[in-house]
PDB file of N, CA and C in Angstrom:
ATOM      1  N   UNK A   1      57.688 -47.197-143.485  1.00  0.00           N
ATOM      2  CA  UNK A   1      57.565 -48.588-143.828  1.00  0.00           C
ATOM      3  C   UNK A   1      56.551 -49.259-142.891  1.00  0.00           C
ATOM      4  N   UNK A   2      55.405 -50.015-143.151  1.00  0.00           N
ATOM      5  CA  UNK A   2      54.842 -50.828-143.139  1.00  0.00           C
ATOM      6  C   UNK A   2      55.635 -51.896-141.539  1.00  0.00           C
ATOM      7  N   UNK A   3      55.222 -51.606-140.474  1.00  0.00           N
ATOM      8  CA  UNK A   3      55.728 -52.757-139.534  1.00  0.00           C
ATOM      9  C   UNK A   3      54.807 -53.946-138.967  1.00  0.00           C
ATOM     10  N   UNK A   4      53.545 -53.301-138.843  1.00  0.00           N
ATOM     11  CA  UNK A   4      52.617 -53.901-138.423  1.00  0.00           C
ATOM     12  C   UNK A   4      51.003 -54.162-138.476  1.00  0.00           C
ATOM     13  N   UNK A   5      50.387 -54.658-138.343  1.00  0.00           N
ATOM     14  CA  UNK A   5      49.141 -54.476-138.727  1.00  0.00           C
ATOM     15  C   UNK A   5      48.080 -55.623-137.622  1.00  0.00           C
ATOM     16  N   UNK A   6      46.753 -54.701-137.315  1.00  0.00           N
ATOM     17  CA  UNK A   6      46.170 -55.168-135.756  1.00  0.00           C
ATOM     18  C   UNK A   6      44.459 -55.327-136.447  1.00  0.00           C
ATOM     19  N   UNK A   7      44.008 -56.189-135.989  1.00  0.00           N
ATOM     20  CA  UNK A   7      42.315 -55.693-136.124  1.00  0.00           C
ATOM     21  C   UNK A   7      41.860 -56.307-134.662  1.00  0.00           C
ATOM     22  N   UNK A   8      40.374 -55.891-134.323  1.00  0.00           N
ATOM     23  CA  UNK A   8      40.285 -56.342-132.983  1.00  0.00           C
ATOM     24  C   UNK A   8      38.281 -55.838-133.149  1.00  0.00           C
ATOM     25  N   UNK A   9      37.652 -56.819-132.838  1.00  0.00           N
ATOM     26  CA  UNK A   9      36.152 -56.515-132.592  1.00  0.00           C
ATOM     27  C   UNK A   9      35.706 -56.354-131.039  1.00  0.00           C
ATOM     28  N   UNK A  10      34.897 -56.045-130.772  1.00  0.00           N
ATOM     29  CA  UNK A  10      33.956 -55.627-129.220  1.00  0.00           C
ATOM     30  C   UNK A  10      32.512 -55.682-129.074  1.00  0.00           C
ATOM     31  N   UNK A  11      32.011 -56.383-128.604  1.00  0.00           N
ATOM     32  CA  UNK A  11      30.771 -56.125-128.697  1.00  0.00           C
ATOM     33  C   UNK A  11      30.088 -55.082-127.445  1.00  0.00           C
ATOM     34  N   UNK A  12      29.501 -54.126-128.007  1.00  0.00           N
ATOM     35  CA  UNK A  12      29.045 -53.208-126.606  1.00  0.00           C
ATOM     36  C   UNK A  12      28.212 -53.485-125.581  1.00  0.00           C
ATOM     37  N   UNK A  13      27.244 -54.629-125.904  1.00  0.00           N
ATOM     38  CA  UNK A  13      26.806 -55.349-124.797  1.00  0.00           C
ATOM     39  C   UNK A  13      27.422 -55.599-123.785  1.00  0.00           C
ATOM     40  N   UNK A  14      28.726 -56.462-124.075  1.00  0.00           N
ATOM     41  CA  UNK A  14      29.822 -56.903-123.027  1.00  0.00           C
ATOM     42  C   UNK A  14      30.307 -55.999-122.661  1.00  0.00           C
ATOM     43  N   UNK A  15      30.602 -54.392-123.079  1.00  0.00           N
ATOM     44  CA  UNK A  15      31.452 -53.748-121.820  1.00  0.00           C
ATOM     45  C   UNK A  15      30.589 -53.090-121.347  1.00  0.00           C
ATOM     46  N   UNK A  16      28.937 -53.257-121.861  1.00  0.00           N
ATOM     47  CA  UNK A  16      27.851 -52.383-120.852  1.00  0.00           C
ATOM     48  C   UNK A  16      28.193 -53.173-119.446  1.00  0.00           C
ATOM     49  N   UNK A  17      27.844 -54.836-119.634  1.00  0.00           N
ATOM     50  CA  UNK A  17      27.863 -55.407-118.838  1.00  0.00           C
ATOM     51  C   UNK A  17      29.128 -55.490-117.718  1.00  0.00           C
ATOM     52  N   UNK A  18      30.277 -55.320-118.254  1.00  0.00           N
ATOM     53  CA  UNK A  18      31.328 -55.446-117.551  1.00  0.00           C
ATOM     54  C   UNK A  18      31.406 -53.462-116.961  1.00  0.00           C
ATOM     55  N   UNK A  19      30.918 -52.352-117.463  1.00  0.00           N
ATOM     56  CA  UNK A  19      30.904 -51.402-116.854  1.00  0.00           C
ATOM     57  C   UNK A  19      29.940 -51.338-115.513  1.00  0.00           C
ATOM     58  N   UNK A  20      28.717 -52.502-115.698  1.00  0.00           N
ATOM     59  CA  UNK A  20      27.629 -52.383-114.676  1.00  0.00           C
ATOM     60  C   UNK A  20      28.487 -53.344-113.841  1.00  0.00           C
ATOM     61  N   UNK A  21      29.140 -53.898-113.817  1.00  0.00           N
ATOM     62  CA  UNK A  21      29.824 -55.003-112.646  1.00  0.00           C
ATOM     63  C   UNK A  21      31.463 -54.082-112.127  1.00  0.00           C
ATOM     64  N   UNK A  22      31.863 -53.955-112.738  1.00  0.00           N
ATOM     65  CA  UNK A  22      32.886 -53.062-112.311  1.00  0.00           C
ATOM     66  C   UNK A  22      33.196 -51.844-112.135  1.00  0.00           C
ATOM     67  N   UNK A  23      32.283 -50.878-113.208  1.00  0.00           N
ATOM     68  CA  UNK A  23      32.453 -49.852-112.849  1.00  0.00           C
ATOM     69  C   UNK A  23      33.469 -48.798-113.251  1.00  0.00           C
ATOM     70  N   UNK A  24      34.091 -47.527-112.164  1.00  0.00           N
ATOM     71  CA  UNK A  24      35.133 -46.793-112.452  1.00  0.00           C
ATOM     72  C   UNK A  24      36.326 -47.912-112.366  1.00  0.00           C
ATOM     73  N   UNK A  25      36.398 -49.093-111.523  1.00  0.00           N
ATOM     74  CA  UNK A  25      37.373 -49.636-111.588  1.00  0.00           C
ATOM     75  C   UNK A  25      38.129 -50.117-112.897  1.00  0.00           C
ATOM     76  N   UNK A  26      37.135 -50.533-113.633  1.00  0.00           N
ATOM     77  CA  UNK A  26      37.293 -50.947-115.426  1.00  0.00           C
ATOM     78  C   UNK A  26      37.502 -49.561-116.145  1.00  0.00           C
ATOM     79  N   UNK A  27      37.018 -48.742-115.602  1.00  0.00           N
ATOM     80  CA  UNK A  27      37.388 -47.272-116.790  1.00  0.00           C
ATOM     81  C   UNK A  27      39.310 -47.396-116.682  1.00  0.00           C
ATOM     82  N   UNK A  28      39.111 -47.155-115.523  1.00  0.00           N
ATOM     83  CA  UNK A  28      40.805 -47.332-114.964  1.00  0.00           C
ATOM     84  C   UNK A  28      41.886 -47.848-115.354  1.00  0.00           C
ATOM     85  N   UNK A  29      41.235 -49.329-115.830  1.00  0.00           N
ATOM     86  CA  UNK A  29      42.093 -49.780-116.041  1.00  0.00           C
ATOM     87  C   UNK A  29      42.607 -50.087-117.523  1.00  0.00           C
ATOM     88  N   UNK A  30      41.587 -49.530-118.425  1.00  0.00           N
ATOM     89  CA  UNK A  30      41.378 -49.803-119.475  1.00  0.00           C
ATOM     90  C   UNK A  30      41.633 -48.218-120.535  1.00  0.00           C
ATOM     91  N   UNK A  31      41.161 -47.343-119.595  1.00  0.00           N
ATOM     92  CA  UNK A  31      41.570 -45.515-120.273  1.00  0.00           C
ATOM     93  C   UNK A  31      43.274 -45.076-119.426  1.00  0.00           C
ATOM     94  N   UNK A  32      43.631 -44.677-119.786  1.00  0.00           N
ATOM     95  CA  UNK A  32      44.616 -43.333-119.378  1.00  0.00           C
ATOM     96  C   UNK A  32      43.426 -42.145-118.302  1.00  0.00           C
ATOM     97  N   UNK A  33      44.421 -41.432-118.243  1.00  0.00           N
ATOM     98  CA  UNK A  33      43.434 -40.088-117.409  1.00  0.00           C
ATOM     99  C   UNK A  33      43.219 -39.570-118.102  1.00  0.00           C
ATOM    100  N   UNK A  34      43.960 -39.020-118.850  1.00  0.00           N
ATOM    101  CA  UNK A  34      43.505 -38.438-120.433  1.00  0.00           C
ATOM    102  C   UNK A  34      41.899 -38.569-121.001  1.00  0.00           C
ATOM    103  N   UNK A  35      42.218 -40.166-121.055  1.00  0.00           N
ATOM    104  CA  UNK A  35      41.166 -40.578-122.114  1.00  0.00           C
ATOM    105  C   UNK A  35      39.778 -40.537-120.985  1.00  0.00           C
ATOM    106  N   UNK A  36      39.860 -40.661-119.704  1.00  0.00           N
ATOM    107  CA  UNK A  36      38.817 -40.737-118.729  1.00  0.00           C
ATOM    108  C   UNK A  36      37.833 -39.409-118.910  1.00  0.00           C
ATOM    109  N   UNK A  37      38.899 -38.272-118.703  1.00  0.00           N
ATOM    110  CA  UNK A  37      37.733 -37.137-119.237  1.00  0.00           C
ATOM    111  C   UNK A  37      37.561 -36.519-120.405  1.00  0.00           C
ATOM    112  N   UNK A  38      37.695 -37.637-121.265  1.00  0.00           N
ATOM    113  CA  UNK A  38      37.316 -37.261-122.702  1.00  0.00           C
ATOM    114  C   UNK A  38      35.626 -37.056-123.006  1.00  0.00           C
ATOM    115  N   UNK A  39      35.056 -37.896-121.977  1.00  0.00           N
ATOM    116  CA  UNK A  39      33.559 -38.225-122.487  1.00  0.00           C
ATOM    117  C   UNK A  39      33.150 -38.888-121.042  1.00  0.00           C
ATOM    118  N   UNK A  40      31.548 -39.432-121.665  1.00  0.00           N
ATOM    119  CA  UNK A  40      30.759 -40.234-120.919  1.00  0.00           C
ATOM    120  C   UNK A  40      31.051 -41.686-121.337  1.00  0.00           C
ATOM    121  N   UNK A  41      31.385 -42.537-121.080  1.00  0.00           N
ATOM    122  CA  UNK A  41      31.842 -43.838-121.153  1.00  0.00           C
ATOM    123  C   UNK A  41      30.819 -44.902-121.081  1.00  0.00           C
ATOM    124  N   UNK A  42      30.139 -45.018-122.258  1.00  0.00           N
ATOM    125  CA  UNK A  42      29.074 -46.313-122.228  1.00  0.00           C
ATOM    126  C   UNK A  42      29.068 -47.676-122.867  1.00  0.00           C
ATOM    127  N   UNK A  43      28.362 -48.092-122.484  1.00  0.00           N
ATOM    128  CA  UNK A  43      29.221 -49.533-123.252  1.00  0.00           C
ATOM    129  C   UNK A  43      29.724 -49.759-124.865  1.00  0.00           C
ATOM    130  N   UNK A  44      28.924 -48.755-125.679  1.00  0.00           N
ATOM    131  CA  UNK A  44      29.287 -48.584-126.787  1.00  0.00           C
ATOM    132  C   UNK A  44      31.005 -47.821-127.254  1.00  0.00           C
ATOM    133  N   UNK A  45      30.843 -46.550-126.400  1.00  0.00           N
ATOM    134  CA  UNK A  45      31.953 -45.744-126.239  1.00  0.00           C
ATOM    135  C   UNK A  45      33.464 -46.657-125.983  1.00  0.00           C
ATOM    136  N   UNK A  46      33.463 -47.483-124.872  1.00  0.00           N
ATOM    137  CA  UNK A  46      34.015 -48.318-123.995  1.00  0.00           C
ATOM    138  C   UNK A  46      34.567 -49.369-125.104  1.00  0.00           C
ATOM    139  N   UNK A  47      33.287 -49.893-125.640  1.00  0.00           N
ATOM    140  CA  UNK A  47      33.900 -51.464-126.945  1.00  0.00           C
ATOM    141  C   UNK A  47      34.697 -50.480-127.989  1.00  0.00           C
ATOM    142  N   UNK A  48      34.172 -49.183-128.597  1.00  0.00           N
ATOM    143  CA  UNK A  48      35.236 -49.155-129.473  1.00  0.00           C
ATOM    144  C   UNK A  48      36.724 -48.499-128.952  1.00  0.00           C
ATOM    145  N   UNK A  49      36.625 -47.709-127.612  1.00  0.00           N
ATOM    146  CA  UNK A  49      38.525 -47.480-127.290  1.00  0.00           C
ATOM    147  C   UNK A  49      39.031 -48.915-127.262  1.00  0.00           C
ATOM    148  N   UNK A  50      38.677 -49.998-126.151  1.00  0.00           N
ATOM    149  CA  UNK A  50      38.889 -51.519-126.161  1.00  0.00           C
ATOM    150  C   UNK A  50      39.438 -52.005-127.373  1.00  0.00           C
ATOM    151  N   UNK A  51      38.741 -51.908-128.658  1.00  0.00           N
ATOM    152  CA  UNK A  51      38.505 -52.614-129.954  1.00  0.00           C
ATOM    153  C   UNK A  51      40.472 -51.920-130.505  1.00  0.00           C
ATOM    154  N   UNK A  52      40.180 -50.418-130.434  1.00  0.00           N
ATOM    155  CA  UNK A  52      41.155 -49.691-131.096  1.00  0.00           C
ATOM    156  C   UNK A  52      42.553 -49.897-130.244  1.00  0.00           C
ATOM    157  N   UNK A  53      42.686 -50.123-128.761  1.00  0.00           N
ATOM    158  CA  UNK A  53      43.794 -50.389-127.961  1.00  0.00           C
ATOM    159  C   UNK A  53      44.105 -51.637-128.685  1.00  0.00           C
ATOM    160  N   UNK A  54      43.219 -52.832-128.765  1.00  0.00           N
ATOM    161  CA  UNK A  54      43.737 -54.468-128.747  1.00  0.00           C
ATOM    162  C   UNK A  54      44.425 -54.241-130.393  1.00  0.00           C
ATOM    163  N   UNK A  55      43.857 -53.676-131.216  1.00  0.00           N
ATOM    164  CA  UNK A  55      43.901 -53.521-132.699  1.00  0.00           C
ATOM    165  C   UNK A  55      45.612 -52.750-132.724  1.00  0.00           C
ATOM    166  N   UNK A  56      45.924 -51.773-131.471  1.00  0.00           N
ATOM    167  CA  UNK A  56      47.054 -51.022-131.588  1.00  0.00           C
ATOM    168  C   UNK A  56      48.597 -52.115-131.008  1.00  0.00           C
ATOM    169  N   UNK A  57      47.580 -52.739-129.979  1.00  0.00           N
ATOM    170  CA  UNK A  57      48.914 -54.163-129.855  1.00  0.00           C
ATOM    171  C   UNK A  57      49.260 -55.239-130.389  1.00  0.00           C
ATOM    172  N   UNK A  58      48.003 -55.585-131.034  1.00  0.00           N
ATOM    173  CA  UNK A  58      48.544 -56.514-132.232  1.00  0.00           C
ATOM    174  C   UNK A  58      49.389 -56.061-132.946  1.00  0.00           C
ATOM    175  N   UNK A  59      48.923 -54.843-133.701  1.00  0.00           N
ATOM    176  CA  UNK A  59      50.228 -54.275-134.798  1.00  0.00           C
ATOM    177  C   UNK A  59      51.428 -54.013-134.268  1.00  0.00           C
ATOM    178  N   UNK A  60      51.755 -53.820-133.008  1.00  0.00           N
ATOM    179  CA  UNK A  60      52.699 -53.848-132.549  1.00  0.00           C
ATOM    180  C   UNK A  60      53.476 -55.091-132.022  1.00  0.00           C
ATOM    181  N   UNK A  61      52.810 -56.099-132.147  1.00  0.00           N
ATOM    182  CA  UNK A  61      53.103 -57.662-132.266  1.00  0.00           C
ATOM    183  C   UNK A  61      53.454 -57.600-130.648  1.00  0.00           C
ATOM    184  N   UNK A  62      52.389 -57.727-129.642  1.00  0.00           N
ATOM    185  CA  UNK A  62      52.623 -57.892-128.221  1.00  0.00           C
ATOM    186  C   UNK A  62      51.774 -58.405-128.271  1.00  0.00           C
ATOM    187  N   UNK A  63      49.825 -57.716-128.295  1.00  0.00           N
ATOM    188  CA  UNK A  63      49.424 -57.640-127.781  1.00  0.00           C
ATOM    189  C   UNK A  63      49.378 -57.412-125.852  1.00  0.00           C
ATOM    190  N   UNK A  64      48.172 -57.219-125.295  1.00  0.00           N
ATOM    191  CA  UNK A  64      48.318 -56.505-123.952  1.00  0.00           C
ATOM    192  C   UNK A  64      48.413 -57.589-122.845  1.00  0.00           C
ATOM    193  N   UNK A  65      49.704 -57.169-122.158  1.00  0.00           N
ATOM    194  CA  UNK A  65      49.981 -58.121-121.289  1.00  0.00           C
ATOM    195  C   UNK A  65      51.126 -57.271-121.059  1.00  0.00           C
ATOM    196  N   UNK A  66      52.338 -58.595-120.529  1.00  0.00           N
ATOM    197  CA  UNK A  66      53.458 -57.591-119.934  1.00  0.00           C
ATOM    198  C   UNK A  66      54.296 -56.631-120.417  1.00  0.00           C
ATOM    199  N   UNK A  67      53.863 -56.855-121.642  1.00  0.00           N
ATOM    200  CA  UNK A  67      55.260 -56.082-122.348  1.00  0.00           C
ATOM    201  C   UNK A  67      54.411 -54.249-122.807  1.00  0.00           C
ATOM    202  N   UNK A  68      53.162 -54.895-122.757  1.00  0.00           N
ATOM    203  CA  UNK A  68      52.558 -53.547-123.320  1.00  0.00           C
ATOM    204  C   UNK A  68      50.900 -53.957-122.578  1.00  0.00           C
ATOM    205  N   UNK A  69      50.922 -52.424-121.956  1.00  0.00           N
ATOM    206  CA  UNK A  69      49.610 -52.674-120.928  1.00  0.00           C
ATOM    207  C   UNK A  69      48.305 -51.035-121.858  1.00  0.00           C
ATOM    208  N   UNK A  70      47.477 -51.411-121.354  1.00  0.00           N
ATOM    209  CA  UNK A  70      46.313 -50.506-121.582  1.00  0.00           C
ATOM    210  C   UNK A  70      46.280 -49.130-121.205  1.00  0.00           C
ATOM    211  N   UNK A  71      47.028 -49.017-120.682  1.00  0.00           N
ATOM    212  CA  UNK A  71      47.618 -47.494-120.110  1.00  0.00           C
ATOM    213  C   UNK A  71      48.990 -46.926-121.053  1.00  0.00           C
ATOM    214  N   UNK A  72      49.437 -47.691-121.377  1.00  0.00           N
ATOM    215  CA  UNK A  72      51.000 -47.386-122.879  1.00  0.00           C
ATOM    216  C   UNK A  72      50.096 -46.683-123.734  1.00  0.00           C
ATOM    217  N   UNK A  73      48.681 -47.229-124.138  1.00  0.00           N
ATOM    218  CA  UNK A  73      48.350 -46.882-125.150  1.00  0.00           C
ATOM    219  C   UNK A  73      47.129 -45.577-124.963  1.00  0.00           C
ATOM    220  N   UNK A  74      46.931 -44.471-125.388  1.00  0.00           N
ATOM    221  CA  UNK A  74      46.169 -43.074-125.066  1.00  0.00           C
ATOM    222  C   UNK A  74      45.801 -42.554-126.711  1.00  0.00           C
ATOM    223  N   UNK A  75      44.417 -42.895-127.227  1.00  0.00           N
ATOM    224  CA  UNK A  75      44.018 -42.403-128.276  1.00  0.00           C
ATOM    225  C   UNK A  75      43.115 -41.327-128.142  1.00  0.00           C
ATOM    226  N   UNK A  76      43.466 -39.931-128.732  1.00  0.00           N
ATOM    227  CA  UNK A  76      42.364 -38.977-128.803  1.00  0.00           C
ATOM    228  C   UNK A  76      41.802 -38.991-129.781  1.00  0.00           C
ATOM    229  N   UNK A  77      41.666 -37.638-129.900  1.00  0.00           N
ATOM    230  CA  UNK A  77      41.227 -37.039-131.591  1.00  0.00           C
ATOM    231  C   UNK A  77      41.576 -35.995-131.983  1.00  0.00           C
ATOM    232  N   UNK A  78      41.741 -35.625-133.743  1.00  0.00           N
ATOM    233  CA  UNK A  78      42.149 -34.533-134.073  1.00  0.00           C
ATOM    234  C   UNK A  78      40.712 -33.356-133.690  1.00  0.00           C
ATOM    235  N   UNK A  79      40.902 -32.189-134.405  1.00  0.00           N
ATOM    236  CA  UNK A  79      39.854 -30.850-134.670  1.00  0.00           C
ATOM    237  C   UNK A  79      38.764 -31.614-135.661  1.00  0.00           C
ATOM    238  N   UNK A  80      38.666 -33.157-136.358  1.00  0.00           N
ATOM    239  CA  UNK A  80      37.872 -33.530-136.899  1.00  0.00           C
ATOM    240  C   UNK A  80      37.080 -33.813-136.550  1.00  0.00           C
ATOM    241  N   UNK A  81      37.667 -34.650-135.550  1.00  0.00           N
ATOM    242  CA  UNK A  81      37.063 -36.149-134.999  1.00  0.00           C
ATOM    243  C   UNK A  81      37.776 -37.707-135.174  1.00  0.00           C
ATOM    244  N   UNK A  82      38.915 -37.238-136.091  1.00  0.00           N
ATOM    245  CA  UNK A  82      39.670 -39.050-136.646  1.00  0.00           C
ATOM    246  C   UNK A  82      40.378 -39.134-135.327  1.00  0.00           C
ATOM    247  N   UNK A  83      40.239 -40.421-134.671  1.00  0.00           N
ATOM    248  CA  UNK A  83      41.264 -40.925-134.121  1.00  0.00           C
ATOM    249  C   UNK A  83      43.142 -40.673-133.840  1.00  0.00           C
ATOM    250  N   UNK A  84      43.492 -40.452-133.130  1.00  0.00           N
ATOM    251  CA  UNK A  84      45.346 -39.933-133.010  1.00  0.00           C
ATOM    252  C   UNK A  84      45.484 -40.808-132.017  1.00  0.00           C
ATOM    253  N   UNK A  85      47.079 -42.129-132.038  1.00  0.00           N
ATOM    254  CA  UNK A  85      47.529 -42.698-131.134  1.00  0.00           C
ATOM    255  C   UNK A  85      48.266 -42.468-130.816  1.00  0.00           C
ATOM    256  N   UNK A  86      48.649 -42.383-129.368  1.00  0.00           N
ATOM    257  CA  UNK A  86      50.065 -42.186-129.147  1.00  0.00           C
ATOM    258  C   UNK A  86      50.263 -43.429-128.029  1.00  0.00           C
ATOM    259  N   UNK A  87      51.427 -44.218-128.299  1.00  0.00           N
ATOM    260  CA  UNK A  87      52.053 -45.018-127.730  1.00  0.00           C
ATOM    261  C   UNK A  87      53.247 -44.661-126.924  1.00  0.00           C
ATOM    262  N   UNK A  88      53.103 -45.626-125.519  1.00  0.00           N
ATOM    263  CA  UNK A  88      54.315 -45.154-124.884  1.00  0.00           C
ATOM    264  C   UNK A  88      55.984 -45.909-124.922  1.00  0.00           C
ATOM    265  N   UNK A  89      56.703 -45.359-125.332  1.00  0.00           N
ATOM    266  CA  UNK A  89      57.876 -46.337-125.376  1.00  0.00           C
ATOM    267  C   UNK A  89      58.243 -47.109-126.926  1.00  0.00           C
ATOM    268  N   UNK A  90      57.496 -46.323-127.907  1.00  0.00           N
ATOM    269  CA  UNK A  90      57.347 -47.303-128.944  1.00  0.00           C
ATOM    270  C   UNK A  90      57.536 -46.430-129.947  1.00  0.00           C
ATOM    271  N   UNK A  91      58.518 -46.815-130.739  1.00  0.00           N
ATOM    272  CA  UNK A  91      59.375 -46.098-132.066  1.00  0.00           C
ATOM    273  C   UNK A  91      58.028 -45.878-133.212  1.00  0.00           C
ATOM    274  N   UNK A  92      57.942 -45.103-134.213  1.00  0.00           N
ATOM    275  CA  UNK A  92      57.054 -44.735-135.312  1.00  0.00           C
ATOM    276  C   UNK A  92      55.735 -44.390-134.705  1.00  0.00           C
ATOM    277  N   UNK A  93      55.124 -44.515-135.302  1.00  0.00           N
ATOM    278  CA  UNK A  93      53.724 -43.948-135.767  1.00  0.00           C
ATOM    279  C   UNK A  93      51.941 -45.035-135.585  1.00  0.00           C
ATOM    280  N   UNK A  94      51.398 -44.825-135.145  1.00  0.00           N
ATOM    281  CA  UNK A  94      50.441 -45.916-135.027  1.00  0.00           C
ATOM    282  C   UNK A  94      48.801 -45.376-136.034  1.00  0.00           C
ATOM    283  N   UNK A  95      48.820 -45.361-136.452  1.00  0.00           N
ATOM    284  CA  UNK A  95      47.418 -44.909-137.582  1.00  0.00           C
ATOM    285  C   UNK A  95      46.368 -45.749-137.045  1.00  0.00           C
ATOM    286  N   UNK A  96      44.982 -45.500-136.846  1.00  0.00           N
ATOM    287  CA  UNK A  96      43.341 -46.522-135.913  1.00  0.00           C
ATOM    288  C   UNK A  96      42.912 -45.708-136.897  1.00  0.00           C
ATOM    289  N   UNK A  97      41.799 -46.366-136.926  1.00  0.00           N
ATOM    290  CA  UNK A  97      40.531 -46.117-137.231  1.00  0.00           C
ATOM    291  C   UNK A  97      39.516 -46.993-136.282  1.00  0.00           C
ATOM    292  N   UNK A  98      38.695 -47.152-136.567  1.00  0.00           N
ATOM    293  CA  UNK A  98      37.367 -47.443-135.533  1.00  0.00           C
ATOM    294  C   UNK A  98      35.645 -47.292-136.501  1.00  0.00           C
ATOM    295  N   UNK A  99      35.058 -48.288-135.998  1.00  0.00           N
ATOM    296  CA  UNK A  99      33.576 -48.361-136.500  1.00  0.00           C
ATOM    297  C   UNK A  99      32.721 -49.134-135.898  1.00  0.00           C
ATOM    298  N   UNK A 100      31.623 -48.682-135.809  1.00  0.00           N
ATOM    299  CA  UNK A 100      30.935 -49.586-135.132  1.00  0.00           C
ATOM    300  C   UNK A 100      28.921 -49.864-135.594  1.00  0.00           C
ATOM    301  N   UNK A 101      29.173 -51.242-135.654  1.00  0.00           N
ATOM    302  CA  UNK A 101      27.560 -51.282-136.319  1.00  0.00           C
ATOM    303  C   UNK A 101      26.436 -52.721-135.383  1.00  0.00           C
ATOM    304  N   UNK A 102      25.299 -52.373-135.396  1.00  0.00           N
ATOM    305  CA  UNK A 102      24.704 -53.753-135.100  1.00  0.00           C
ATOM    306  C   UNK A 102      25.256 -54.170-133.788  1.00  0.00           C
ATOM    307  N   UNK A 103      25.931 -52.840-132.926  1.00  0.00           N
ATOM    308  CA  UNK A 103      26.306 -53.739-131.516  1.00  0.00           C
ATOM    309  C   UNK A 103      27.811 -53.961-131.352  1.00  0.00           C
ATOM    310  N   UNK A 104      28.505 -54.495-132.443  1.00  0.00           N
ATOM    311  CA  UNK A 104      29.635 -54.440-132.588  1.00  0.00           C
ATOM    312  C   UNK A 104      30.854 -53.739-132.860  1.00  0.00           C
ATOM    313  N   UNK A 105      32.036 -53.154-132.074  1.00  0.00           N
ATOM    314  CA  UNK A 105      33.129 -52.269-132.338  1.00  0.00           C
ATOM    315  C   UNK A 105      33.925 -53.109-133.257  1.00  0.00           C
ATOM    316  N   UNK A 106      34.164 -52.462-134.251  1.00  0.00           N
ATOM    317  CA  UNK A 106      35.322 -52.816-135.516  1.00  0.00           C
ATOM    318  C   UNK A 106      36.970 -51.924-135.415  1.00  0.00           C
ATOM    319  N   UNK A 107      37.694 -52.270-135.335  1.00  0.00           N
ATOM    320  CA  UNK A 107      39.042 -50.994-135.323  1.00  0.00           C
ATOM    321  C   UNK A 107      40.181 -51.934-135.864  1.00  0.00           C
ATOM    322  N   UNK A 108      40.393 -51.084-136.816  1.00  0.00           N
ATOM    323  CA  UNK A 108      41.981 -51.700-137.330  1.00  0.00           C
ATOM    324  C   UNK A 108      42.977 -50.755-136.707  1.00  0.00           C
ATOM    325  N   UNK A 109      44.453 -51.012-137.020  1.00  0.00           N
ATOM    326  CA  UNK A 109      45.698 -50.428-136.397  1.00  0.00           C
ATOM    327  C   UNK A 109      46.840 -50.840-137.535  1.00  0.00           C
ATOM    328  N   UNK A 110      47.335 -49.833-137.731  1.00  0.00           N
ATOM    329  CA  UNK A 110      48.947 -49.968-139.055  1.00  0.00           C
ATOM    330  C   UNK A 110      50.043 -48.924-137.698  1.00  0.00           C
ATOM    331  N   UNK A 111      51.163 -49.763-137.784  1.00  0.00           N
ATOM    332  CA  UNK A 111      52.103 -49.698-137.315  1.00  0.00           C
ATOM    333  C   UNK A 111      53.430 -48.955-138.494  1.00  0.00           C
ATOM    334  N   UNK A 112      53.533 -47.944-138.642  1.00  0.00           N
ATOM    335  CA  UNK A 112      54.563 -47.323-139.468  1.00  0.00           C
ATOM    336  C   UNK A 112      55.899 -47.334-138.876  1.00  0.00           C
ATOM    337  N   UNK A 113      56.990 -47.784-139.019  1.00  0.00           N
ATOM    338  CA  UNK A 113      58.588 -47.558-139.124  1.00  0.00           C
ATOM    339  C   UNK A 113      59.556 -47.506-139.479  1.00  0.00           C
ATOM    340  N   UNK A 114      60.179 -46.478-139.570  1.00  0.00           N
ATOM    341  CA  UNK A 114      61.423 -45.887-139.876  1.00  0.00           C
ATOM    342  C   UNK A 114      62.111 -47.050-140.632  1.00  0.00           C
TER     343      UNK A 114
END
């Protein structure tokens, strides 16, 4: 069943910029360890995990703050390439997708439960 539903945009400019001012400190706080050595992390890379985390707490009707932080949430990928979420502490299923055009990260989020 249908619980929730998230969308969330990024522009990659802004996390070039916020990667050139902060740095590993922003990878940190924003990836899992997991997700840290998944790749090279550029501002493009960066806006769409961002885009797909904020998109995964909306549908979960928090958004990120106290109840649910940027580290709960750890998206890989299958043997394809599609997106896989896994949430921490949080009943059902989370389905992302992700896109990005013209600069901008696009990512929706559906929240499935029991």
């Amino acid at each position: 069943m249908l619980a929730g539903l998230g969308i969330d945009c990024c522009q990659s400019d802004r996390m070039a910029r916020a990667l050139g001012r902060f740095g590993p400190r922003l990878l940190q706080r924003v990836l899992t360890a997991t997700e840290q050595t998944q790749r090279h992390w550029d501002g493009a890379a960066l806006a769409k995990r961002w885009a797909q985390k904020e998109a995964v707490a909306k549908a979960l009707g928090t958004g990120i703050g106290a109840r649910l932080s940027f580290q709960d949430i750890t998206i890989t990928h299958d043997a394809h390439g599609a997106p896989l979420c896994a949430v921490r502490s949080r009943p059902g299923k989370v389905l992302v997708s992700v896109t990005d055009e013209a600069g901008v990260a696009t990512a929706v989020a559906v929240w499935e439960h029991a």
